[in-house]
C-alpha atoms as a PDB file:
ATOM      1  CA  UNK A   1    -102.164 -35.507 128.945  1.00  0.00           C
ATOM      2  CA  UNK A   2     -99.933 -36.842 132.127  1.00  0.00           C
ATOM      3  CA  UNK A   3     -97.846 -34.697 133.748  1.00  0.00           C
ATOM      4  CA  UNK A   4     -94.671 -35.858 134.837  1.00  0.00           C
ATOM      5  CA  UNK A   5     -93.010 -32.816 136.194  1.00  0.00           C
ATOM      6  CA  UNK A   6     -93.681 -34.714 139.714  1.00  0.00           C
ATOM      7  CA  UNK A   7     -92.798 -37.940 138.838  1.00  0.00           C
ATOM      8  CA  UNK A   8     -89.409 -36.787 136.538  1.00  0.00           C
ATOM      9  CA  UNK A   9     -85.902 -37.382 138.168  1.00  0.00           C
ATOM     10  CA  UNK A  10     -84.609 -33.738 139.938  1.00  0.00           C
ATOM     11  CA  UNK A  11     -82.886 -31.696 137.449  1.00  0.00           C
ATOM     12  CA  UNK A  12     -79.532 -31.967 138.659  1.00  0.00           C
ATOM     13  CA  UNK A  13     -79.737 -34.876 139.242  1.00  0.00           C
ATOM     14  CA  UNK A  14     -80.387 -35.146 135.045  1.00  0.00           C
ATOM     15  CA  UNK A  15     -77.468 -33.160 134.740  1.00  0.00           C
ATOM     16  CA  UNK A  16     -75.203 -36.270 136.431  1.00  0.00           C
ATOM     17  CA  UNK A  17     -73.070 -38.120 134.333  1.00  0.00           C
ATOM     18  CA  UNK A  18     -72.100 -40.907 136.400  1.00  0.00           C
ATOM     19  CA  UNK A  19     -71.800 -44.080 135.052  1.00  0.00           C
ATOM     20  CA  UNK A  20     -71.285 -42.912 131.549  1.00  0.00           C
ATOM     21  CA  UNK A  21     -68.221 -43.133 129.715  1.00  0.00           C
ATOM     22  CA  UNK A  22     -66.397 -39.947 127.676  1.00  0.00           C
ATOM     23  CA  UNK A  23     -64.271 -39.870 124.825  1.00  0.00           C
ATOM     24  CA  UNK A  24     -62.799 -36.260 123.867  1.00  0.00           C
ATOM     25  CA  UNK A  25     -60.824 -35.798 120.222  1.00  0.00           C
ATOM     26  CA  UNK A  26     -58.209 -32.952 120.602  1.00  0.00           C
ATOM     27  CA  UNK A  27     -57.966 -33.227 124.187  1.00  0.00           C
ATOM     28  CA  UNK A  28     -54.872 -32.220 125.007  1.00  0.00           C
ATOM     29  CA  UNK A  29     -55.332 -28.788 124.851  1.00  0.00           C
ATOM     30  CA  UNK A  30     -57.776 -25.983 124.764  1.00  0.00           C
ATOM     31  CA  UNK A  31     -61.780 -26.379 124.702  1.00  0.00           C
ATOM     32  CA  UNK A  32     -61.039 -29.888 124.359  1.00  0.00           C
ATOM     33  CA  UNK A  33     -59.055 -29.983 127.435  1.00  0.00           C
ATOM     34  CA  UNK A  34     -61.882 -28.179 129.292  1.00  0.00           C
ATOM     35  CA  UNK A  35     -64.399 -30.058 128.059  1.00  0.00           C
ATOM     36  CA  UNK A  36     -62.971 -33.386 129.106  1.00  0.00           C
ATOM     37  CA  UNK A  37     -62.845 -31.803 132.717  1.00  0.00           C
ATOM     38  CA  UNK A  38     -66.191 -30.345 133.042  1.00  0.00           C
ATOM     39  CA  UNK A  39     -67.416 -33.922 131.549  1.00  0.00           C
ATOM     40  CA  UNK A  40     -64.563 -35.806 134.333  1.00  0.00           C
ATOM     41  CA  UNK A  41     -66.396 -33.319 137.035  1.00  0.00           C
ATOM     42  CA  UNK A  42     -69.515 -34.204 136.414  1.00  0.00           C
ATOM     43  CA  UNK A  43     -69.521 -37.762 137.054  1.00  0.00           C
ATOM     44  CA  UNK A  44     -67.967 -39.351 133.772  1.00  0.00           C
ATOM     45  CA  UNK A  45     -65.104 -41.598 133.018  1.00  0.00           C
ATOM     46  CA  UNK A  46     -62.848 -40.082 130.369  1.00  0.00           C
ATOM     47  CA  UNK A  47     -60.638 -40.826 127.097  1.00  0.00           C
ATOM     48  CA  UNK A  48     -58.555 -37.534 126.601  1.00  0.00           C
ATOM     49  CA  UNK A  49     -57.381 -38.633 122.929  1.00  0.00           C
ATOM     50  CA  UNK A  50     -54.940 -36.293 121.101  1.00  0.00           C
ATOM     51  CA  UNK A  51     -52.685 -36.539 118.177  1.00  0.00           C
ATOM     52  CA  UNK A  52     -49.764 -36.097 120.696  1.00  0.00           C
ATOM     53  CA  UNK A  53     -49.169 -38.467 123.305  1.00  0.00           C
ATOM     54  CA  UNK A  54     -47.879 -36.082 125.543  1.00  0.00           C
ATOM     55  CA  UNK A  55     -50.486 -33.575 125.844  1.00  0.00           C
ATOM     56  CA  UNK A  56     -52.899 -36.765 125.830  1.00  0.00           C
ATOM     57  CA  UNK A  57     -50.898 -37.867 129.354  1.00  0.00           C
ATOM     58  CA  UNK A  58     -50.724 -34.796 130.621  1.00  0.00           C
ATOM     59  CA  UNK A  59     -54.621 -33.684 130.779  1.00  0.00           C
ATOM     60  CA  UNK A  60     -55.356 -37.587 131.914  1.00  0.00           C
ATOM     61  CA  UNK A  61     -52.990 -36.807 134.482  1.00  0.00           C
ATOM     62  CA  UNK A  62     -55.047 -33.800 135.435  1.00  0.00           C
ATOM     63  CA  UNK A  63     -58.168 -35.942 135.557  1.00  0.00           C
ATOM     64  CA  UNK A  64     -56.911 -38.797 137.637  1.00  0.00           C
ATOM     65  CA  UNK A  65     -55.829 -36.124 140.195  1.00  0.00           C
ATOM     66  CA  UNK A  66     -59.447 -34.821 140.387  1.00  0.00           C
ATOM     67  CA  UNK A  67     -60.271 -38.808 141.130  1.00  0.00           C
ATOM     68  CA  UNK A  68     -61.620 -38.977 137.839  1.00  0.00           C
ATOM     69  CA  UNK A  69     -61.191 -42.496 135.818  1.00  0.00           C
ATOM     70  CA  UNK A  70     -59.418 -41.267 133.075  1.00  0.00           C
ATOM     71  CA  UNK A  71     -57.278 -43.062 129.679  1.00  0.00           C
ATOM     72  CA  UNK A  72     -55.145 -41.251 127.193  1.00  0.00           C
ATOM     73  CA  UNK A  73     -55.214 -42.558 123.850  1.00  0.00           C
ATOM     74  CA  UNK A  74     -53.038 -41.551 121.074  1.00  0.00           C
ATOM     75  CA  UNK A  75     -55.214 -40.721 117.550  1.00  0.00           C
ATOM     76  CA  UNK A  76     -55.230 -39.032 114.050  1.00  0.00           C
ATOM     77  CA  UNK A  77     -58.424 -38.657 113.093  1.00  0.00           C
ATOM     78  CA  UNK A  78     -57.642 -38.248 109.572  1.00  0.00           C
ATOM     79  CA  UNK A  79     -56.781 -42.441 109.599  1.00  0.00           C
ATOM     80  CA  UNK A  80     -59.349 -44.663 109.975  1.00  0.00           C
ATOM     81  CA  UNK A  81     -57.573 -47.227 111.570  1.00  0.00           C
ATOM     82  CA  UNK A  82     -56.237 -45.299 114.297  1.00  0.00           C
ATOM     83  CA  UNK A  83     -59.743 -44.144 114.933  1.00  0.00           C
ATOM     84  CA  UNK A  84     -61.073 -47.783 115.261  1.00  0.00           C
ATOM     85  CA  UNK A  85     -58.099 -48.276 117.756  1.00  0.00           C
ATOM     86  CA  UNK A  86     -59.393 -45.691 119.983  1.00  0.00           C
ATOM     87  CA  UNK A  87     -62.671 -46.753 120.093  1.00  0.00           C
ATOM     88  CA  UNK A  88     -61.178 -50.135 120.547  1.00  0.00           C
ATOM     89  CA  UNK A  89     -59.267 -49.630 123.833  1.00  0.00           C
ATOM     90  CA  UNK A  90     -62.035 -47.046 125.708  1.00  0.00           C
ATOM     91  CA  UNK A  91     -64.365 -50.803 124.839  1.00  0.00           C
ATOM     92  CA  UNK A  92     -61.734 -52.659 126.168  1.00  0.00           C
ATOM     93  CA  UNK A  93     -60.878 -50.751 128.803  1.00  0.00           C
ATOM     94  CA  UNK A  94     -64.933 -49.709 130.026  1.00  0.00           C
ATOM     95  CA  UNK A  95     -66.937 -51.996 127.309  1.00  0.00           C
ATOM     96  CA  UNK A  96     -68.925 -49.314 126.701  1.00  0.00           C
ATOM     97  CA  UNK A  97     -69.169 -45.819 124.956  1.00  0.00           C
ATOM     98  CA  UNK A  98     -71.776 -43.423 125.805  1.00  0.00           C
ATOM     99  CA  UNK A  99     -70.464 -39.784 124.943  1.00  0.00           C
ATOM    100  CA  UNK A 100     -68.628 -38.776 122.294  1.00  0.00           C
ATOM    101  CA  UNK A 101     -66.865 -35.193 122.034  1.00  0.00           C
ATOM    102  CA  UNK A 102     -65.524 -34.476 118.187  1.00  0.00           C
ATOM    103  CA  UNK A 103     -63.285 -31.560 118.966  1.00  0.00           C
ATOM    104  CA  UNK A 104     -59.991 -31.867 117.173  1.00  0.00           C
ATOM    105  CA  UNK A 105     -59.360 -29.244 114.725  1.00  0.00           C
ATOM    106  CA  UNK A 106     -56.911 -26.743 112.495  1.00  0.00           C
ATOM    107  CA  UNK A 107     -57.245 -23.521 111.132  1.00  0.00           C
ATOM    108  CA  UNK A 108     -55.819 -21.567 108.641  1.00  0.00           C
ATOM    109  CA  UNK A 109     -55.581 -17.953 107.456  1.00  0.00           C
ATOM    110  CA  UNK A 110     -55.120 -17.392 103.431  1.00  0.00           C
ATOM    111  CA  UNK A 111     -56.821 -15.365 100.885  1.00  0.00           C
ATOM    112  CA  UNK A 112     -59.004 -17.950  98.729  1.00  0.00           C
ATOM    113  CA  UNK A 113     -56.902 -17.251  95.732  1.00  0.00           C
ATOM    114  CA  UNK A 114     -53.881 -18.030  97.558  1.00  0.00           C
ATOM    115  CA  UNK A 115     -54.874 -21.552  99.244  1.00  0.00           C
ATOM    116  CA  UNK A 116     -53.106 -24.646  97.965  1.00  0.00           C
ATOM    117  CA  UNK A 117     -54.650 -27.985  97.031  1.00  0.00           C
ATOM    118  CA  UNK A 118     -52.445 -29.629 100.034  1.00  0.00           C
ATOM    119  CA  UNK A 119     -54.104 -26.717 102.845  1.00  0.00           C
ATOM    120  CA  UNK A 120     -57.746 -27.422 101.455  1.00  0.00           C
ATOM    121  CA  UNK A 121     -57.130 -31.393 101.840  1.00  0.00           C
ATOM    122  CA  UNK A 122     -55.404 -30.533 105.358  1.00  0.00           C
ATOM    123  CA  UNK A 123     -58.565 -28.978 106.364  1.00  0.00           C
ATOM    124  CA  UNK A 124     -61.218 -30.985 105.066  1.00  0.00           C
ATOM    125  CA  UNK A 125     -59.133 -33.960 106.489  1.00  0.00           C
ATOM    126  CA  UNK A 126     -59.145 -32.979 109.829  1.00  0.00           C
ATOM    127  CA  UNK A 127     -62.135 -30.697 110.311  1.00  0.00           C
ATOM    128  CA  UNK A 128     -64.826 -32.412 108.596  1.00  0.00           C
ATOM    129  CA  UNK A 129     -63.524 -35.974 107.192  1.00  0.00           C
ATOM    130  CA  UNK A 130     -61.870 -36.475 110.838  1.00  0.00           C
ATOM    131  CA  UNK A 131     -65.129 -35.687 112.914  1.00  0.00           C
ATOM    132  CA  UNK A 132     -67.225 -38.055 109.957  1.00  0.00           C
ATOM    133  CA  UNK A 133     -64.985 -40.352 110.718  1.00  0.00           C
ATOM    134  CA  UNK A 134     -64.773 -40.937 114.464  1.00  0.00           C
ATOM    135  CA  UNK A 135     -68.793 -39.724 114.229  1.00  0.00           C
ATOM    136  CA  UNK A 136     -69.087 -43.369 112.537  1.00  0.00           C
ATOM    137  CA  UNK A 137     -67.193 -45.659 114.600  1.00  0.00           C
ATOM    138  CA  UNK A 138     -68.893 -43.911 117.556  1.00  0.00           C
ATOM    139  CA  UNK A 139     -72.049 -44.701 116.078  1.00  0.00           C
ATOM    140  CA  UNK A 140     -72.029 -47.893 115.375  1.00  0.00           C
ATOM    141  CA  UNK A 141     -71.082 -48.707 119.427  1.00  0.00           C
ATOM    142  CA  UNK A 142     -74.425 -46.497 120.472  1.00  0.00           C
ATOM    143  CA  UNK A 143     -76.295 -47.786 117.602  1.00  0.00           C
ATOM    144  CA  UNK A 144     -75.335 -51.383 118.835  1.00  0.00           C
ATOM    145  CA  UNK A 145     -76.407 -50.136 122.718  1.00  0.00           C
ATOM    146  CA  UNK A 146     -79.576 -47.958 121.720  1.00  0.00           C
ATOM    147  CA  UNK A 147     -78.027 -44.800 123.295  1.00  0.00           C
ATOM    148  CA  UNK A 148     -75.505 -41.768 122.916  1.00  0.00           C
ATOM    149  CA  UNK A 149     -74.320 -39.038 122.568  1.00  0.00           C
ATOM    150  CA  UNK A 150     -72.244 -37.731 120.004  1.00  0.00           C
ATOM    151  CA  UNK A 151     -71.313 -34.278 119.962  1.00  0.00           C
ATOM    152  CA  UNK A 152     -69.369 -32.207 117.343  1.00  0.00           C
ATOM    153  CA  UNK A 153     -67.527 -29.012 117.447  1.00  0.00           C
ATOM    154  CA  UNK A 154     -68.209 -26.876 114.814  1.00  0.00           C
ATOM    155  CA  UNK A 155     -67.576 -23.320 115.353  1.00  0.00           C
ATOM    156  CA  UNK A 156     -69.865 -20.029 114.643  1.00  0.00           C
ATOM    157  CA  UNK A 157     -67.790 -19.623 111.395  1.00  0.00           C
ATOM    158  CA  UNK A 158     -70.330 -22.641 109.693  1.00  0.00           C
ATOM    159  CA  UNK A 159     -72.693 -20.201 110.112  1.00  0.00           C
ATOM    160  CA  UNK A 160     -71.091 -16.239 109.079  1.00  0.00           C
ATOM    161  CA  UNK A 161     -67.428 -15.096 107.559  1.00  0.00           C
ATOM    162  CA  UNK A 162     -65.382 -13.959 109.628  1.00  0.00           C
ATOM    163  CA  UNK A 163     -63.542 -10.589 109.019  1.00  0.00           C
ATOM    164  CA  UNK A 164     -60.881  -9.066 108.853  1.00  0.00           C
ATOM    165  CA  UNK A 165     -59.049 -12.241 108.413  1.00  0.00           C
ATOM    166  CA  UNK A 166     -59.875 -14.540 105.960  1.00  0.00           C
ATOM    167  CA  UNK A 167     -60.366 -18.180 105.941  1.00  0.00           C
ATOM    168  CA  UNK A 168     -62.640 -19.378 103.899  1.00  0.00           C
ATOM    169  CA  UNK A 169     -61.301 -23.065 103.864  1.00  0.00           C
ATOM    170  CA  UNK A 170     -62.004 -23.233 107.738  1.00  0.00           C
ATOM    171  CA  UNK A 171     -65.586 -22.110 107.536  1.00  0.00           C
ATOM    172  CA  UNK A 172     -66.184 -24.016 104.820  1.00  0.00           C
ATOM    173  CA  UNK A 173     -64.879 -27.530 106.423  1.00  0.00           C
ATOM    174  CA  UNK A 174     -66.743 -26.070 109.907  1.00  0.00           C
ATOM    175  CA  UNK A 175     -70.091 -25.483 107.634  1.00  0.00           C
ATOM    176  CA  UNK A 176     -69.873 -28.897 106.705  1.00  0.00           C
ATOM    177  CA  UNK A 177     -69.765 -30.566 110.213  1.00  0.00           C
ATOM    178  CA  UNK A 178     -72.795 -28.410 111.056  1.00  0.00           C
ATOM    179  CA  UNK A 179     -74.464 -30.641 108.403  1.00  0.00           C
ATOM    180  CA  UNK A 180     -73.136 -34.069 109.044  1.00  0.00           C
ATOM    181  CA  UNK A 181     -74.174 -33.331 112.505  1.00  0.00           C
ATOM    182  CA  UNK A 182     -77.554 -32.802 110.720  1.00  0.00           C
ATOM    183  CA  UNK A 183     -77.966 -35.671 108.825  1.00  0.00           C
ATOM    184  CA  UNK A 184     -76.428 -38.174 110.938  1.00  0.00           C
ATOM    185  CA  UNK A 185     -78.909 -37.087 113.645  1.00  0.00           C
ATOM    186  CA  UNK A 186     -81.623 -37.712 111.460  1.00  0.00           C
ATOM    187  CA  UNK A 187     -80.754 -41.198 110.235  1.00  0.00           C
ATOM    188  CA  UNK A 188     -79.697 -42.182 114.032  1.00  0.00           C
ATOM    189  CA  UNK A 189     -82.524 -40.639 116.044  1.00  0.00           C
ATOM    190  CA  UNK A 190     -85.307 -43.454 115.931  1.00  0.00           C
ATOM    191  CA  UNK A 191     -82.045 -45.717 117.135  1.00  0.00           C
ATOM    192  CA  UNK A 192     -81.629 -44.047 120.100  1.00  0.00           C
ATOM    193  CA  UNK A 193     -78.681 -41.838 119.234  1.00  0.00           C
ATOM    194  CA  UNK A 194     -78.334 -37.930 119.735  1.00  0.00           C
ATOM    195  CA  UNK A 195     -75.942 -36.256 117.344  1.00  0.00           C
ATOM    196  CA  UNK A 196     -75.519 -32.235 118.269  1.00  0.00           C
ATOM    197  CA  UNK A 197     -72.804 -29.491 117.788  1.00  0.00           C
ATOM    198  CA  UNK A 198     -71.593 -26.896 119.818  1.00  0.00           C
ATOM    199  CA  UNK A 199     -70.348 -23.814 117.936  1.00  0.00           C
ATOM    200  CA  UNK A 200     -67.472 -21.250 120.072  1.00  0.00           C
ATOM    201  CA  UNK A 201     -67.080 -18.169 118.925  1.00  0.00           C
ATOM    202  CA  UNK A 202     -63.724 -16.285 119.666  1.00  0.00           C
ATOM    203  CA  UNK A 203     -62.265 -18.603 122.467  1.00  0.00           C
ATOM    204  CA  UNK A 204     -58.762 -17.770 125.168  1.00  0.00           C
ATOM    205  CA  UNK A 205     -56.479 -20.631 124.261  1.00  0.00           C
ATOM    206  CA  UNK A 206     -53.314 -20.453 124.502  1.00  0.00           C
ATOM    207  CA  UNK A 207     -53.163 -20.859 120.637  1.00  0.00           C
ATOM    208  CA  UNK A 208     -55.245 -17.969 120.271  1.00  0.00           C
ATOM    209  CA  UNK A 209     -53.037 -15.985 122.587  1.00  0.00           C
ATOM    210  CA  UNK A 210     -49.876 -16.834 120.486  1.00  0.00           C
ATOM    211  CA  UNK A 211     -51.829 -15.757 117.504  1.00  0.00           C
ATOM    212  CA  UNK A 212     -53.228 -12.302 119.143  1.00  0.00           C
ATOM    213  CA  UNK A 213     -49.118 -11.446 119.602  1.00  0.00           C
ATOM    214  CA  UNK A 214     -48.737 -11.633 115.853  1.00  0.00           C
ATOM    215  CA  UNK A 215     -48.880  -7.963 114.031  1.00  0.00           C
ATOM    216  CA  UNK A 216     -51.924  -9.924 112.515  1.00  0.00           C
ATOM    217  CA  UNK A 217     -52.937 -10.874 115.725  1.00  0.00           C
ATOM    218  CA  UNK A 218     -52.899  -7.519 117.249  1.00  0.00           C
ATOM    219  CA  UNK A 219     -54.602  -5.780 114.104  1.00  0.00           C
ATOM    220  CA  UNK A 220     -57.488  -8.319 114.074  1.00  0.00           C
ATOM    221  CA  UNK A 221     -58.447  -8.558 117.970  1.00  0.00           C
ATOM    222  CA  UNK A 222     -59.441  -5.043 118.342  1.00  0.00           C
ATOM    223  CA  UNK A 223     -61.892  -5.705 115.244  1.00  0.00           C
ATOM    224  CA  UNK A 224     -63.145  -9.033 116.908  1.00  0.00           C
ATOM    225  CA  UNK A 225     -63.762  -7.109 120.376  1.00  0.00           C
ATOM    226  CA  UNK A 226     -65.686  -4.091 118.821  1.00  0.00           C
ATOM    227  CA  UNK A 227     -67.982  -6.527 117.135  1.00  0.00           C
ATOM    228  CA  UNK A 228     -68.879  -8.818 119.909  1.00  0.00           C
ATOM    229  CA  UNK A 229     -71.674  -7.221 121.999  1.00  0.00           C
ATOM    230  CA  UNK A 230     -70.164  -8.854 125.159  1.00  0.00           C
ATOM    231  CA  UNK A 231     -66.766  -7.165 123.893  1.00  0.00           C
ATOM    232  CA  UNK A 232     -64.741  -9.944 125.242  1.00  0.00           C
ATOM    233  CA  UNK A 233     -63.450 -13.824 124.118  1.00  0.00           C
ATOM    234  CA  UNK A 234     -65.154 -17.022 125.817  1.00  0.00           C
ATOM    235  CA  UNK A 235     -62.792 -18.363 128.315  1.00  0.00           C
ATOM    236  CA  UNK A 236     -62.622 -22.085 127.557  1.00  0.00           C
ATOM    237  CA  UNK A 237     -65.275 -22.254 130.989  1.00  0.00           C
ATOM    238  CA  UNK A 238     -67.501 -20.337 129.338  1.00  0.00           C
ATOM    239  CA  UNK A 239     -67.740 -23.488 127.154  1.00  0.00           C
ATOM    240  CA  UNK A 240     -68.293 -26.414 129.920  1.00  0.00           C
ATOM    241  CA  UNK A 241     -71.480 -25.966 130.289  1.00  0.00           C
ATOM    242  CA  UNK A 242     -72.827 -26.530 127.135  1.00  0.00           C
ATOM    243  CA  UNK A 243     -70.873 -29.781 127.015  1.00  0.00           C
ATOM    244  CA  UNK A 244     -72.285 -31.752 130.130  1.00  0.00           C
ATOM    245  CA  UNK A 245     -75.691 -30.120 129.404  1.00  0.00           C
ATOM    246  CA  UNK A 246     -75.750 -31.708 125.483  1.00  0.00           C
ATOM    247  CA  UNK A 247     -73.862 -35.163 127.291  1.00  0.00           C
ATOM    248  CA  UNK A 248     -76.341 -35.420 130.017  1.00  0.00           C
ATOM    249  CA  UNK A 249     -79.731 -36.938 130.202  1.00  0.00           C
ATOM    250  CA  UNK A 250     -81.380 -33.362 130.465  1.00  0.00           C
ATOM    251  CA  UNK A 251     -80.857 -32.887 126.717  1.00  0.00           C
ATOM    252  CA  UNK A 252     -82.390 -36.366 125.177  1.00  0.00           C
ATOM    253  CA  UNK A 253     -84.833 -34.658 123.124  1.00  0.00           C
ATOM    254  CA  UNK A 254     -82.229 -32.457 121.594  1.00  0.00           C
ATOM    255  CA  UNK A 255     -80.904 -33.735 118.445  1.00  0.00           C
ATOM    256  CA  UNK A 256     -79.537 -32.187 115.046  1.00  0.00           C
ATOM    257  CA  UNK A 257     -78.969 -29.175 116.913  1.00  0.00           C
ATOM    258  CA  UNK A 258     -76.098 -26.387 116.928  1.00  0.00           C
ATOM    259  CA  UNK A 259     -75.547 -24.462 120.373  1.00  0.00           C
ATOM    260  CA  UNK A 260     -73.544 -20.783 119.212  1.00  0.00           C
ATOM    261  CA  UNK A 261     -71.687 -19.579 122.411  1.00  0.00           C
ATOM    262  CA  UNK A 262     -70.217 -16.343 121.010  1.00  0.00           C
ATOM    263  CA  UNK A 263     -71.059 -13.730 123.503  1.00  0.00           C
ATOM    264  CA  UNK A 264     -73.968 -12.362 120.483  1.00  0.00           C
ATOM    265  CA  UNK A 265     -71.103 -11.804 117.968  1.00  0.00           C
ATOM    266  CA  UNK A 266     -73.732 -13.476 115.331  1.00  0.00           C
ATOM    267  CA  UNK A 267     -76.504 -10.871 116.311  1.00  0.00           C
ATOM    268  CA  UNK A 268     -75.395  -8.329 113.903  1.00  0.00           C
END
């Protein structure tokens, strides 16, 4: 057997993203927003994409001030078309697509007998049909190039329920990204393509924060606190890691994988 722990490029240096180009769904805000920086930081050229322009501009904004080639694109991920546009201007723009971040997302609190038809659609739309969707017209640009990286945010509720609250629609739609992510990354492995998911748990955004101001909001963070053994919430840093290690050339024989970043929540 040859080893090549001399001969290998220095870690680090596998951790680099330059020359590689970033697209990030639900950018404009949140763990999106902090991925697309940590990804902009280490070396790579970004799209922030986001269904609102503004929030889009405003985080590309944030890039190009770091000196980081950045584009905002406008996309709902539910429409097909509007997905192929996006992937149509970062080709235009950098002819290439090497990273792919699947991170827009809803969620919803209602008691399973109480969800409507139009909230399950919503959900599946966004969460799982949206990701399948950009997933695919990301693929077929690595495919085409015989490299990539696609990775999709699912969330630790694909793999427990969460209580108090209930939302069984959202874990359901993130239990089915966990296996798309699955399957697509064992149809596009032998082409050169790494499909992945990273999975928060509880996670400081500023949506969160409304939310934890609710009376629901202060009634169920107590409960979240006393059952996570690190008895805090991720910080959307906590996160960036994960993101430019599953991006980077240090992770190409990682595929069909799910990270969990929950601070052990999932070890009881």
């Amino acid at each position: 057997m040859t080893d090549n722990v001399l001969s290998a490029k220095p870690i680090l240096e596998r951790f680099q993203l330059q020359g590689r180009i970033a697209l990030v769904t639900g950018g404009g805000q949140g763990i999106g927003r902090a991925f697309a920086h940590a990804l902009g930081e280490a070396g790579a050229a970004l799209a922030v994409v986001d269904v609102v322009t503004e929030r889009a501009e405003t985080v590309a904004a944030e890039l190009t001030t770091k000196g980081i080639d950045s584009l905002a694109l406008t996309a709902d991920v539910t429409q097909t078309a509007q997905v192929q546009a996006m992937v149509d201007a970062i080709l235009k723009k950098w002819g290439r697509l090497t990273i792919a971040i699947n991170n827009a997302g809803i969620a919803d609190w209602t008691a399973a007998e109480d969800v409507s038809e139009d909230s399950w659609d919503r959900l599946n739309a966004v969460n799982l049909k949206g990701v399948f969707l950009c997933a695919q017209a990301e693929g077929r640009v690595m495919l085409e190039a015989g490299y990539g990286k696609v990775i999709n945010v699912a969330s630790m509720s694909a793999s427990i329920v969460n209580m108090p609250q209930k939302q069984m629609v959202y874990n359901t739609t993130k239990a089915g990204v966990l296996h798309l992510t699955r399957s697509l990354a064992a149809e596009w492995a032998p082409r050169g393509v790494r499909v992945n998911s990273i999975s928060p748990g509880y996670t400081r955004t500023q949506l969160v924060e409304d939310l934890l101001q609710t009376p629901v909001g202060k009634e169920v963070a107590p409960q979240w606190m006393g059952m996570t053994p690190m008895a805090r919430m991720a910080e959307v840093t906590d996160l960036q890691g994960a993101v430019v290690y599953m991006a980077s050339e240090a992770s190409d024989f990682m595929t069909g994988s799910d990270m969990v970043i929950d601070g052990g929540y999932c070890l009881w």
